[in-house]
Protein backbone atom coordinates (compact mmCIF):
# COMPACT_ATOMS: atom_id res chain seq x y z
CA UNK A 1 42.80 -75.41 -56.29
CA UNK A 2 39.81 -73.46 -56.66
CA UNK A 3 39.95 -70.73 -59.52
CA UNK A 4 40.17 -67.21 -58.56
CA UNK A 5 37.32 -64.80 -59.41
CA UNK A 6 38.17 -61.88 -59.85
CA UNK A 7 35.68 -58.61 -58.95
CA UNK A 8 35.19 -55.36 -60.37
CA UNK A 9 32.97 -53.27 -58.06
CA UNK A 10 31.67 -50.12 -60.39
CA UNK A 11 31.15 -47.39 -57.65
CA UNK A 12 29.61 -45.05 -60.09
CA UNK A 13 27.15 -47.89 -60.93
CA UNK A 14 25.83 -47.93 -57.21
CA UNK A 15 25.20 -44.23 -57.38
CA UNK A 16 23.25 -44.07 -60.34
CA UNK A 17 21.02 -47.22 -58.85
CA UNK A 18 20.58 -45.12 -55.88
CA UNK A 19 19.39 -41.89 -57.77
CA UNK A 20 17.12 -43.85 -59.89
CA UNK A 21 14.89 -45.29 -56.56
CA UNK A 22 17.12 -47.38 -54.87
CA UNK A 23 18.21 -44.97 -51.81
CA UNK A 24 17.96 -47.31 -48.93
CA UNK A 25 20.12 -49.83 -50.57
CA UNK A 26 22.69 -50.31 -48.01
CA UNK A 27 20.44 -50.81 -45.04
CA UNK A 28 20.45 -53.98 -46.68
CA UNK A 29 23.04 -56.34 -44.28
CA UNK A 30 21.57 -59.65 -46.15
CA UNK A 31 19.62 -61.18 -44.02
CA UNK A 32 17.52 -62.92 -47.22
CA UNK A 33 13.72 -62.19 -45.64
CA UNK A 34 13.26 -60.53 -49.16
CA UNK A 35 13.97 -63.76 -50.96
CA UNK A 36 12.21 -65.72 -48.12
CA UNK A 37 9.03 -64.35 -48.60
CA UNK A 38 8.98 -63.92 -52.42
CA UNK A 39 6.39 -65.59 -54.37
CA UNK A 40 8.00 -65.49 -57.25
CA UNK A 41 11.62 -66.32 -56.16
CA UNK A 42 12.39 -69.80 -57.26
CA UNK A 43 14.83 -72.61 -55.97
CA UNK A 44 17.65 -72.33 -58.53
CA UNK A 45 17.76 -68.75 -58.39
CA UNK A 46 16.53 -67.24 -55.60
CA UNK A 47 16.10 -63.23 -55.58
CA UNK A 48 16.32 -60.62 -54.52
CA UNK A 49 19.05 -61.18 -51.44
CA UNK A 50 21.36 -61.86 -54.30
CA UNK A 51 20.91 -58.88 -56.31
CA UNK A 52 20.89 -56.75 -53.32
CA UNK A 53 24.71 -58.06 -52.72
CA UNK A 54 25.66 -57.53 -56.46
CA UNK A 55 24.10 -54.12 -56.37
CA UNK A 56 25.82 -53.09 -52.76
CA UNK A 57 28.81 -54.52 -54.48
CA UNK A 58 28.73 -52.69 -58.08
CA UNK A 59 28.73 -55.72 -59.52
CA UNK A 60 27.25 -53.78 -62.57
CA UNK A 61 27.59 -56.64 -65.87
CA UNK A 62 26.14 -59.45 -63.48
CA UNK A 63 23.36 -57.09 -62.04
CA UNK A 64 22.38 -55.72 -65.62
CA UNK A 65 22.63 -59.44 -67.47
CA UNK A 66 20.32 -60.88 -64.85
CA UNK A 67 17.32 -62.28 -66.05
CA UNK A 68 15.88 -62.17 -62.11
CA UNK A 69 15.33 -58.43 -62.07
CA UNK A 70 13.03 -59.23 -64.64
CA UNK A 71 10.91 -62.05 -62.88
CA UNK A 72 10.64 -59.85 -60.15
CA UNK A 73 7.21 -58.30 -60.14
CA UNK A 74 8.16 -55.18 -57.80
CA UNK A 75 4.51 -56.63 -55.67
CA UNK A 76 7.15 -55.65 -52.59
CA UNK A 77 5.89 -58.52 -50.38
CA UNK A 78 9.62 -58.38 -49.64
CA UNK A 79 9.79 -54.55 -48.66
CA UNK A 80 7.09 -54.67 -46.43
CA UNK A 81 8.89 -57.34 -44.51
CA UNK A 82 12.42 -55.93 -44.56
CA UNK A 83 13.24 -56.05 -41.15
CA UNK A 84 16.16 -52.77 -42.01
CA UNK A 85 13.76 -50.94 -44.78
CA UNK A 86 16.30 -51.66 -47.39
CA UNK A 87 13.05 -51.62 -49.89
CA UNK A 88 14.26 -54.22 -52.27
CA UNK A 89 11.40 -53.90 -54.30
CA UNK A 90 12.99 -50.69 -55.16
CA UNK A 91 16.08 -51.88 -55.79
CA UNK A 92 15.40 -54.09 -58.10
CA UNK A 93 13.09 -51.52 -59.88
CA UNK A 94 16.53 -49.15 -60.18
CA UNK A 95 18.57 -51.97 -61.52
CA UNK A 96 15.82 -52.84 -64.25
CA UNK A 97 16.04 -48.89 -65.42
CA UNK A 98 19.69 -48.74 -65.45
CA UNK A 99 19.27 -51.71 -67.54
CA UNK A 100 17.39 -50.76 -69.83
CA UNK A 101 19.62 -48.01 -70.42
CA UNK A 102 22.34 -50.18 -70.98
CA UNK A 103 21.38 -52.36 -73.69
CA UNK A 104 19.60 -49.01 -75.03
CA UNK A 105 20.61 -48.79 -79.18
CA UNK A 106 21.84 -46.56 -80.04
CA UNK A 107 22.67 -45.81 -76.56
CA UNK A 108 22.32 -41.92 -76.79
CA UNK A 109 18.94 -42.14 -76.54
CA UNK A 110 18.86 -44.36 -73.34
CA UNK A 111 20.13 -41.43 -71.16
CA UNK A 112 18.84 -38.64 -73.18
CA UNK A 113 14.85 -40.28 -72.56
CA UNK A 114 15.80 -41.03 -69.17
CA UNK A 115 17.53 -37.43 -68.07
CA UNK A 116 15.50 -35.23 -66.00
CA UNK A 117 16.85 -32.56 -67.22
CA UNK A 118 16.28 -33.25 -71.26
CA UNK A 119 13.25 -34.98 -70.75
CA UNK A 120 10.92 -31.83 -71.57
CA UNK A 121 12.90 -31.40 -74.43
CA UNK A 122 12.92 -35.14 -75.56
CA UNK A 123 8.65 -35.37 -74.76
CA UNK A 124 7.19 -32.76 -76.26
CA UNK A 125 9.78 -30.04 -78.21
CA UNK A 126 11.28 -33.38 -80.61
CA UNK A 127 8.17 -34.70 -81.38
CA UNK A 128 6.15 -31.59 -81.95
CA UNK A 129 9.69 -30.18 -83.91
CA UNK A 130 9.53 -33.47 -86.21
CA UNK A 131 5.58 -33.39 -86.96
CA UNK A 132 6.18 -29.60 -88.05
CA UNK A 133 8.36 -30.03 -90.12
CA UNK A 134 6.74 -33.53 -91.36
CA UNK A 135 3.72 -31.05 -92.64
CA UNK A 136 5.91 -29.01 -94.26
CA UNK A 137 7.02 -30.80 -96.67
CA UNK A 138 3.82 -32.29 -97.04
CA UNK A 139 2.92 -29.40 -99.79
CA UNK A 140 6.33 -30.01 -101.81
CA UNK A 141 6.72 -34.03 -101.99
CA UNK A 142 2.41 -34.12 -103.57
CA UNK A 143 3.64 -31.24 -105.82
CA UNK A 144 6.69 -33.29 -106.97
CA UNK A 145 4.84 -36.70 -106.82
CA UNK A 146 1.92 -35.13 -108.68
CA UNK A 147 -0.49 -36.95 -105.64
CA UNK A 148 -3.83 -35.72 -104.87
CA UNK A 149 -5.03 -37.17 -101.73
CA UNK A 150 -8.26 -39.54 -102.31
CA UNK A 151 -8.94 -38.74 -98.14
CA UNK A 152 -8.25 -34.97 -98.43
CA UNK A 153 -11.37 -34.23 -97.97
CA UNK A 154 -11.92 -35.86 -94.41
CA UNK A 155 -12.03 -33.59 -91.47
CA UNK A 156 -8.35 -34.67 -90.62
CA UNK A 157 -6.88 -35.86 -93.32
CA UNK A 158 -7.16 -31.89 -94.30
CA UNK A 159 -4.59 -31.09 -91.85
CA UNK A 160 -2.60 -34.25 -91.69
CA UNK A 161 -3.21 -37.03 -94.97
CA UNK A 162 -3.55 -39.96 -94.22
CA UNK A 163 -0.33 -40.91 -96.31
CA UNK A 164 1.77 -38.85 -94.56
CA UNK A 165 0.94 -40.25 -91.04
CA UNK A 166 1.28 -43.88 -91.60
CA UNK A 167 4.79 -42.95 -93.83
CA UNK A 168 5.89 -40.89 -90.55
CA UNK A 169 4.75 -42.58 -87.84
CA UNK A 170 5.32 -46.70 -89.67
CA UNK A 171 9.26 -45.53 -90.35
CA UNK A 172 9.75 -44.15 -86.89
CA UNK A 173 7.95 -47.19 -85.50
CA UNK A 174 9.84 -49.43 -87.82
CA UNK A 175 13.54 -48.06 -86.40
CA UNK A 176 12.23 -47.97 -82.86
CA UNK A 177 11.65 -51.86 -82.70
CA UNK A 178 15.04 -52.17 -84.62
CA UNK A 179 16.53 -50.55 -81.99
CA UNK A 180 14.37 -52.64 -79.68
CA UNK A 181 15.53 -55.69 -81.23
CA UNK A 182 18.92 -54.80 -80.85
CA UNK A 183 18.72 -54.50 -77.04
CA UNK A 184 16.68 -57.43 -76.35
CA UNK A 185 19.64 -59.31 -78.39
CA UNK A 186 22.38 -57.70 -76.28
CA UNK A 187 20.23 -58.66 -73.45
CA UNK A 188 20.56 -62.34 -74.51
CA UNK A 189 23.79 -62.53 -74.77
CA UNK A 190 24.36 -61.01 -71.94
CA UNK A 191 22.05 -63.48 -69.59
CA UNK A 192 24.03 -66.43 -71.69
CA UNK A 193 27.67 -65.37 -70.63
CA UNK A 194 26.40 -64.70 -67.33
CA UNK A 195 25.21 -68.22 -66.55
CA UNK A 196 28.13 -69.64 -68.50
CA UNK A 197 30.12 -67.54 -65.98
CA UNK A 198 28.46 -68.83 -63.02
CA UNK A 199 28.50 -72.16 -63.62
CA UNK A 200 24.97 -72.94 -64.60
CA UNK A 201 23.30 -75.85 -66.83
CA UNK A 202 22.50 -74.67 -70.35
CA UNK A 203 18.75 -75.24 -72.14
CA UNK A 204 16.38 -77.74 -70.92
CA UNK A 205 13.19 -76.64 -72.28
CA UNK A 206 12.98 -75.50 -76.44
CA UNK A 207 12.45 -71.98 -77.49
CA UNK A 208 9.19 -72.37 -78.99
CA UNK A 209 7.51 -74.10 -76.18
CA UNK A 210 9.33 -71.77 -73.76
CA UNK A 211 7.90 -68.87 -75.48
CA UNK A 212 4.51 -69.96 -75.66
CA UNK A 213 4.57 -70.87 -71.83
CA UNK A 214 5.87 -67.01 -71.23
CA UNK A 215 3.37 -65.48 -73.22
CA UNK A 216 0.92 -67.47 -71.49
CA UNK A 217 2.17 -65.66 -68.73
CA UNK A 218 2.23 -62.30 -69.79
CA UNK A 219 -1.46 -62.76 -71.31
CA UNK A 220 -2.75 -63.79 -68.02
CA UNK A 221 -1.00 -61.64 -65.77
CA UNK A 222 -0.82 -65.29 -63.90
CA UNK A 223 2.39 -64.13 -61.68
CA UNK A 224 0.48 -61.04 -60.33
CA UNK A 225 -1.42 -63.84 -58.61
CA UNK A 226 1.85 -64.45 -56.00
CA UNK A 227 1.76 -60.62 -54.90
CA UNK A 228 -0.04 -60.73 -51.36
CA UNK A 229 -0.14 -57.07 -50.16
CA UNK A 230 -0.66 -55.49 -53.62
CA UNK A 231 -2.57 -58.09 -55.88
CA UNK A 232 -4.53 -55.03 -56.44
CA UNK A 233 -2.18 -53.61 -59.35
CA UNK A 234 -3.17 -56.49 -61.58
CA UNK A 235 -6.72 -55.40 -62.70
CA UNK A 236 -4.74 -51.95 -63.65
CA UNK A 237 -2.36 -54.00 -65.28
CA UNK A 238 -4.47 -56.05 -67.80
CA UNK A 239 -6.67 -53.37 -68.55
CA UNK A 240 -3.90 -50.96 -69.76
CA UNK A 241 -2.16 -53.55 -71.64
CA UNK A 242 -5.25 -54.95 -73.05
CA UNK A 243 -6.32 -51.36 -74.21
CA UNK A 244 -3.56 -50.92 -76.00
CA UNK A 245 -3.62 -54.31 -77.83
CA UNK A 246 -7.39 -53.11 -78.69
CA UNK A 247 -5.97 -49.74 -80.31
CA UNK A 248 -2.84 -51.18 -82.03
CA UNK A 249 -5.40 -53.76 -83.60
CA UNK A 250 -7.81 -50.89 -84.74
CA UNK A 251 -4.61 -49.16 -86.09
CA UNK A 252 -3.65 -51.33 -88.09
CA UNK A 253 -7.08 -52.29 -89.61
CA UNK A 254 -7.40 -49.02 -90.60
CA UNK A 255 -4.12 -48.46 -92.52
CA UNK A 256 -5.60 -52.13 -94.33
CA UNK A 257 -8.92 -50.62 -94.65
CA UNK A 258 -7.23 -47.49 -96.59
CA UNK A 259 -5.25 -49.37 -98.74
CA UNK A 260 -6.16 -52.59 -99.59
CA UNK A 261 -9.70 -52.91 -98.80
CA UNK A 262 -10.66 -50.54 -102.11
CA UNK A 263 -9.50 -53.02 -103.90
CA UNK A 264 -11.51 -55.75 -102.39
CA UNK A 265 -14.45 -53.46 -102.65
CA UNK A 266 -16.11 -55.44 -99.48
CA UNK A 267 -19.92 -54.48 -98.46
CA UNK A 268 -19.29 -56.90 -95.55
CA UNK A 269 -17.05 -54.19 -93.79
CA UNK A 270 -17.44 -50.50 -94.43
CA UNK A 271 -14.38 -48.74 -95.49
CA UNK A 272 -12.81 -46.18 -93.09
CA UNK A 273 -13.06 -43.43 -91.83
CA UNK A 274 -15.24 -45.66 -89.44
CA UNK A 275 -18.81 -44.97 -88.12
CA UNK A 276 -19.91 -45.02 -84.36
CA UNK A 277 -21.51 -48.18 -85.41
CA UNK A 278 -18.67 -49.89 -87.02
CA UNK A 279 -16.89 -52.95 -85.15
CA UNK A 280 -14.07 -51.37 -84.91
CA UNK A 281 -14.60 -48.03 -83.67
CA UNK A 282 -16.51 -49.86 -81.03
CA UNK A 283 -13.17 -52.29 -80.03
CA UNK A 284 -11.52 -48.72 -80.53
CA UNK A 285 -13.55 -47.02 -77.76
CA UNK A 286 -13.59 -49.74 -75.40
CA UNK A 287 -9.81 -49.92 -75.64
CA UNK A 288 -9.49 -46.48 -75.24
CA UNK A 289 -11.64 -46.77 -72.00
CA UNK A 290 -9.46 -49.70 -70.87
CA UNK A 291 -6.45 -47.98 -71.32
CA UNK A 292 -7.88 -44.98 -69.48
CA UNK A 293 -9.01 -46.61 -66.58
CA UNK A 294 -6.27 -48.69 -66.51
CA UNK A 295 -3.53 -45.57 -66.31
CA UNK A 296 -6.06 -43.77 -64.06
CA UNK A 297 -6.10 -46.52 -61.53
CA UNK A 298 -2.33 -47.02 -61.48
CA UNK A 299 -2.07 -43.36 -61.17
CA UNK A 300 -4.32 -42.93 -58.21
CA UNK A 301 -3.45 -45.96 -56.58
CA UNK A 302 0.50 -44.85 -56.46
CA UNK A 303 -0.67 -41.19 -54.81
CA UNK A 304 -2.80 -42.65 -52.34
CA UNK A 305 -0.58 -45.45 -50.85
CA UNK A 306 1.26 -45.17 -47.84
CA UNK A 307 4.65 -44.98 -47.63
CA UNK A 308 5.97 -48.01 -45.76
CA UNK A 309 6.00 -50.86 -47.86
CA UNK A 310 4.49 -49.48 -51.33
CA UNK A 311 7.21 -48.58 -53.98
CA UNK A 312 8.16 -45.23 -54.36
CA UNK A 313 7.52 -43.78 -58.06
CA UNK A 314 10.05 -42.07 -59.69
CA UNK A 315 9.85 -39.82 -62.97
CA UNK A 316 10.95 -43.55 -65.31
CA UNK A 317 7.26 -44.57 -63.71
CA UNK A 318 5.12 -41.61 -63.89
CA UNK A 319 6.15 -40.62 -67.42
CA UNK A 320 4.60 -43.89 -68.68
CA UNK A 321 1.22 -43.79 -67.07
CA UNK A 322 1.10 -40.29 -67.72
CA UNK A 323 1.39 -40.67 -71.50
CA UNK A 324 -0.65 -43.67 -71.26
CA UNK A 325 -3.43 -41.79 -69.76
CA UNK A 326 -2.99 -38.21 -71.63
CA UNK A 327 -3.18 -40.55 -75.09
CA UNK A 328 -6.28 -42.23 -74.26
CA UNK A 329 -7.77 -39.08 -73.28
CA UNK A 330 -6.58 -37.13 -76.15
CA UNK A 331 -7.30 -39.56 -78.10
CA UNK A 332 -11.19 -39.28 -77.23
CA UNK A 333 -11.25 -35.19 -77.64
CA UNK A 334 -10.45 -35.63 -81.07
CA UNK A 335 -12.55 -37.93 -82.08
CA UNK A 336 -15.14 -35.91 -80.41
CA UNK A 337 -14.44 -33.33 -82.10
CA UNK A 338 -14.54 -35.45 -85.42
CA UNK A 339 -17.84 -36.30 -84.88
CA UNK A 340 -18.81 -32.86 -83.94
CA UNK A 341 -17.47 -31.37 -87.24
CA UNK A 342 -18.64 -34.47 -89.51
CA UNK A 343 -21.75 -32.94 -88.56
CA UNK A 344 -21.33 -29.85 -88.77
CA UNK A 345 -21.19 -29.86 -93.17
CA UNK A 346 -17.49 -29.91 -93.59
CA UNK A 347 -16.88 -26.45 -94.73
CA UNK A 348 -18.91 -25.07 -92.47
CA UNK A 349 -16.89 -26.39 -89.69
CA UNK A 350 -13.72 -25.03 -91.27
CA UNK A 351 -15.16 -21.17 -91.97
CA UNK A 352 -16.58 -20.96 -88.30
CA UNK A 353 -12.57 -21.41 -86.28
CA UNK A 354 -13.82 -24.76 -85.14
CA UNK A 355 -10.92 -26.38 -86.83
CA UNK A 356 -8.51 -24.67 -84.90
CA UNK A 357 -9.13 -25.92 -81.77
CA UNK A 358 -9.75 -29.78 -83.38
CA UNK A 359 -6.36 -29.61 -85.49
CA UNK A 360 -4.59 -28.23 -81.80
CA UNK A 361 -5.49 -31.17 -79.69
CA UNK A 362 -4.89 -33.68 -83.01
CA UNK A 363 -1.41 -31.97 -82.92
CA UNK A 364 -1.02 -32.96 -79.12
CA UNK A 365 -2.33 -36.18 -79.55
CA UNK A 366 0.16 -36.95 -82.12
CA UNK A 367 3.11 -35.27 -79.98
CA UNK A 368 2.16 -37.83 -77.11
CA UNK A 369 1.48 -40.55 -79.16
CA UNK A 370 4.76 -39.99 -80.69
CA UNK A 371 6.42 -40.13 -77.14
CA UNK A 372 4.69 -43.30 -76.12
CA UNK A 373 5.51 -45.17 -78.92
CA UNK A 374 9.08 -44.27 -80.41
CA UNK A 375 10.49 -43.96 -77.05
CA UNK A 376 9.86 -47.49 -76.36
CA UNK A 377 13.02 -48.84 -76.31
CA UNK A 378 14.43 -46.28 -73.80
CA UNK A 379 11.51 -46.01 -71.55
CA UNK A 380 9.23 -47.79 -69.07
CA UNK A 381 7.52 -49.18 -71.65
CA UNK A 382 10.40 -51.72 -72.68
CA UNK A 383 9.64 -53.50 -69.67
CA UNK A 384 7.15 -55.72 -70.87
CA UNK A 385 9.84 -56.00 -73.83
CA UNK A 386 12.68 -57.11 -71.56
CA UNK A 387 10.65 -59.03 -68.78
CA UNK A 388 9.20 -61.51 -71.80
CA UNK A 389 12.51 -61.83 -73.10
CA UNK A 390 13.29 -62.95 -68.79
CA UNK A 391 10.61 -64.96 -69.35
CA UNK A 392 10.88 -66.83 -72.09
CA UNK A 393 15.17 -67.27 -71.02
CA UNK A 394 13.82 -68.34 -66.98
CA UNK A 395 11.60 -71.32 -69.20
CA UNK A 396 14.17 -72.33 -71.81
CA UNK A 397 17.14 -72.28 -68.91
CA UNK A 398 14.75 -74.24 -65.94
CA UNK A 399 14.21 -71.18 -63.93
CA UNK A 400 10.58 -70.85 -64.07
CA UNK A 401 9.41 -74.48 -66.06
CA UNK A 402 8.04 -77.52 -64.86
CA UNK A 403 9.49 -78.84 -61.34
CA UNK A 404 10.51 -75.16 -60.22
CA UNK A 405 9.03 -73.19 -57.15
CA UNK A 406 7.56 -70.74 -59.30
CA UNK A 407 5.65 -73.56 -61.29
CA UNK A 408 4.75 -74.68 -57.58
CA UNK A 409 3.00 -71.55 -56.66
CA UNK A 410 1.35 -71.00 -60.17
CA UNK A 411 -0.30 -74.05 -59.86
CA UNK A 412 -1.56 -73.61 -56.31
């Protein structure tokens, strides 16, 4: 006799996937076009009819420990063939939110990012709150640590030290990927006890080789490739991520520049702050300019597309590009004005008010920077977090290696 399985429908689950994009959910009566006409939907798993069931159902611990919301691309090939307009491409975007949210640690912060109503709060009033107060105790702690600041002098370093930025921002960046770590952990576990619970084979590819196949992936932006009526999102795609790689790179050179290359005493590499004509200002401004363009494009290319089809943006989406774009942009106004006052004899530039304009837009520029990067875990952004994770578990389980349909089309 077959064992029973028993279901637990979570009502309040369905709601909160319809609030976060998913509205035309149950137009859905299962007809599997969406998973018919995927590109990325493989034989073993196919998606998204299935999800569309478990989400019509509330079948909230399989949806959220499903590593197929995360293959899924959202290139809505499958919503532009819905023959009801159920928009699973949607759908699926909703369940990967309420996901995130889920596995969110500590799990406060998962709603609080993600509430419309304390997101102004969360954006800008924390941030610019914590930075505040960050400078005031700047005077106090080099009074009681007896530090003068070898960088004082530096247009910026006057306002904020260098010291006190990389302590600041490294220990809030430090507990945001510990908090990261924690939910892509959950996350595994979760996508183990749900196959366990379905009935499906365990490992047949190692992690390490599974890993390197998904970041081969996620490097490439290969699966893009499968999206037929929006291929055009890739180019905005690589160029946001890649700008960002460029500027974390340049970050961290210069925090090893400050430090560590005195010591060295190099005449290969001058030390920081960096010139126009220094390498890495240059991989600096062309990241920048990726990033920008990047955001820009995804930005414009969401307000101009028509309605049918295309996926509808809610505030999870447009906070990220947003940020992504205001960063970039910021980020080039203040080195502008660095420039601009490097030039203008230091003290000169302080005595004439120009520094009050400079150290404003640094401020912002640190108040969105702070958003983009220790919200991570909580927002958008953890989706390249969570959909490598997919990844790497659709290789090691036989979803997406050798032999499977997704391997097929990738190699078309």
């Amino acid at each position: 006799m077959a064992e029973a399985l028993l279901l637990k429908p979570d009502r309040k689950f369905v709601e909160e996937v319809i609030d976060a994009g998913g509205g035309d959910l149950n137009k859905c009566y299962q007809c599997a076009t969406c998973s018919v006409v995927c590109g990325l939907s493989n034989e073993p798993s196919p998606f998204p009819r299935k999800e569309m069931i478990w989400a019509q159902w509330g079948l909230k611990d399989r949806l959220i420990s499903d590593p197929d919301i995360w293959l899924c691309h959202q290139c809505n090939d499958c919503s532009l063939r819905c023959p009801r307009g159920a928009r699973p491409g949607d759908v699926m975007a909703a369940v990967r939110q309420k996901a995130i949210e889920h596995y969110a640690f500590p799990s406060a912060m998962g709603r609080l990012v993600n509430s419309a109503r304390a997101l102004p709060v969360m954006l800008f009033l924390v941030p610019a709150l914590l930075i505040a107060g960050a400078l005031l105790v700047r005077g106090p702690i080099e009074a009681a640590l007896n530090y003068v600041d070898p960088h004082g002098h530096e247009f910026y370093a006057h306002f904020f030290p260098h010291w006190l930025l990389i302590v600041f921002y490294s220990g809030l960046t430090l507990l945001t990927f510990g908090g990261l770590i924690v939910g892509l952990f959950r996350f595994w576990g979760g996508m183990k006890a749900n196959d366990a619970a379905l009935g499906r084979g365990g490992p047949v590819l190692g992690f390490i080789p599974s890993t390197f196949r998904a970041l081969k992936a996620l490097l490439t932006h290969d699966r893009f490739g499968s999206c037929t009526d929006q291929a055009s999102r890739k180019p905005s795609h690589l160029m946001a991520f890649y700008g960002f790689i460029a500027l974390f790179i340049v970050t961290s050179w210069a925090v090893f520049d400050l430090y560590v290359m005195p010591s060295i005493n190099s005449e290969i590499f001058p030390q920081y702050p960096f010139g126009l004509m220094h390498p890495m200002k240059w991989l600096a401004n062309v990241g920048g300019i990726l990033l920008i363009i990047g955001a820009g494009r995804a930005i414009w290319t969401r307000r101009t597309a028509p309605n049918d089809g295309y996926h509808q943006s809610t505030t999870f989406d447009w906070v990220f590009v947003w940020l992504l774009l205001l960063v970039g942009i910021s980020g080039f106004i203040v080195e502008a004005f660095r420039f601009v006052a490097e030039g203008a004899a230091g003290a000169e530039a302080y005595a004439s008010g120009f520094a009050t304009p400079a150290y404003s837009f640094y401020f912002v520029h640190l108040v969105l920077v702070f958003s983009l990067l220790v919200y991570l875990p909580y927002s958008k952004f953890a989706h390249m977090w969570y959909r490598l994770a997919a990844m790497i578990y659709g290789e090691h389980t036989g979803r997406t290696g050798p032999g499977s349909q997704l391997a097929k089309v990738e190699g078309s």
